[in-house]
Each structure stands twice: as C-alpha cells, then as structure tokens.
Protein backbone atom coordinates (compact mmCIF):
# COMPACT_ATOMS: atom_id res chain seq x y z
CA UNK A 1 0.00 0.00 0.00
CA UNK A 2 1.57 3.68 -0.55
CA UNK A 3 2.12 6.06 1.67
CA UNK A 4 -0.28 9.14 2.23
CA UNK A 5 1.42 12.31 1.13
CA UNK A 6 0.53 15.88 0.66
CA UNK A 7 -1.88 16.91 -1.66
CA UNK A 8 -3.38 19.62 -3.20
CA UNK A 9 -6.64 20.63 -1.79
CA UNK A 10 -7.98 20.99 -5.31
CA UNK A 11 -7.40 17.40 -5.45
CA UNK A 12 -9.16 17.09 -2.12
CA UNK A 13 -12.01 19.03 -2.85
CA UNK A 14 -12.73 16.40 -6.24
CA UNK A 15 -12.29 13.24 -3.97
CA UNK A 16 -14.42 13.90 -1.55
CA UNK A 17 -16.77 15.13 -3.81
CA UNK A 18 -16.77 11.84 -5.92
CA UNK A 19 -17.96 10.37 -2.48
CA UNK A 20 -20.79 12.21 -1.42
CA UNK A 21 -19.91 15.34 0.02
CA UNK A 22 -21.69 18.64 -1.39
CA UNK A 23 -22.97 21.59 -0.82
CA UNK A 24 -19.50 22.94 -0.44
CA UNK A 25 -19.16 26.31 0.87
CA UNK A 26 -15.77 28.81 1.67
CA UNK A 27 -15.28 30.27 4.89
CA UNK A 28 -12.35 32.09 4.75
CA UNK A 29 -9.54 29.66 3.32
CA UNK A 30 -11.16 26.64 3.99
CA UNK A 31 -14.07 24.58 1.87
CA UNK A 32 -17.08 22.96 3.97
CA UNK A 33 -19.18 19.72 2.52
CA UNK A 34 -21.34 18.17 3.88
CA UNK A 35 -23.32 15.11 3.34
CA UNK A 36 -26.22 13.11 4.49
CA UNK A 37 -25.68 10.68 7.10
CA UNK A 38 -21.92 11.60 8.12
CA UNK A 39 -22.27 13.63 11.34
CA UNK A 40 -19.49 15.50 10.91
CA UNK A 41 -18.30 18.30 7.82
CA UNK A 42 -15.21 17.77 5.90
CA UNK A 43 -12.94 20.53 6.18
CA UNK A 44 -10.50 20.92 3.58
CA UNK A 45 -7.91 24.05 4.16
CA UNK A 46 -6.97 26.24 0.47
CA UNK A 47 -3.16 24.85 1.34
CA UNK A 48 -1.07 24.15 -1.71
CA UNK A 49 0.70 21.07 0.21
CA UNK A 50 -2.50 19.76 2.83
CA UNK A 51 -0.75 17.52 5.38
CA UNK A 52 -0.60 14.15 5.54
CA UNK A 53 -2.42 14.38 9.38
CA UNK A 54 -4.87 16.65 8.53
CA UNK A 55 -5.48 14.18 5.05
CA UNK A 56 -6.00 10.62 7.36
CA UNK A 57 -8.83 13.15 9.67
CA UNK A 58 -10.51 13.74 6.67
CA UNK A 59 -10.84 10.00 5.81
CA UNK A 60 -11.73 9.12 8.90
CA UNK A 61 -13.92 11.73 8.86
CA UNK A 62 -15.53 10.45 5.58
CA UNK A 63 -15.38 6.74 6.58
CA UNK A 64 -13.55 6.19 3.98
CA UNK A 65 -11.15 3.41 3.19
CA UNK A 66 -7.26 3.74 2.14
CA UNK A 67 -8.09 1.90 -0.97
CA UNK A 68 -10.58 3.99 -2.23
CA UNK A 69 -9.16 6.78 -1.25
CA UNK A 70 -6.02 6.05 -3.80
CA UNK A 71 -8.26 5.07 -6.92
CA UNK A 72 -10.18 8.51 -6.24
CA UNK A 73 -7.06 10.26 -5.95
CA UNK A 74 -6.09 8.64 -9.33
CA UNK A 75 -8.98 9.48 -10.95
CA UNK A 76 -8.47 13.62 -9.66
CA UNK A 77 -5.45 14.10 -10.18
C-alpha cells in the first residue's frame, strides 16, 4: 500500500466530492461539505501542500477506506 502524502486541496475538494460530500461552501480559506448521514463536515484548508495528518482526519472523517481513497485520488489528479 503507498504512503499518504501531501496533496493539493484541489485534489481534495474532487475526492471527496466523488464520495458524497456537497454543498460545499468557503469560509475564509477553507471549503465545507457536507453530506447526508456523516455527522461530521469535511474541512478541507486552500493549502497548496495539505498535510498528511490533517489528510488521514478527513478519511476518517468520511469513513472512507485507504483503498478507495487512492483510486479517487487517481482518478483527480
């Protein structure tokens, strides 16, 4: 399995929203989606690099596997 490394939070933004997440909205530099059913909004900071930490939150956050979240990442980039 590879490692998680920094990413873009373009490519972020499109993963997360190939999984569900909309209604994204911008407060200050950060985007907010949400989606039905998760309890808790993914928050995805404008950085050019996003950390690896703050990257494994949001898949937890999401419920999201490590496998999926490499094919999406594929698919965004």
């Amino acid at each position: 399995m590879p490692r998680i490394t920094p990413e873009s939070w373009f490519v972020l933004k499109c993963i997360f929203s190939k999984v569900g997440f909309g209604h994204w909205r911008k407060k200050g530099s950060h985007h907010v989606g949400t989606k039905s059913g998760c309890l808790r909004p993914v928050v995805i900071p404008e950085y050019k690099d996003v950390d690896t930490d703050i990257i494994r939150g949001l898949i937890r956050t999401a419920k999201l596997s490590r496998e999926d979240y490499f094919r999406l990442r594929e698919e965004c980039r």
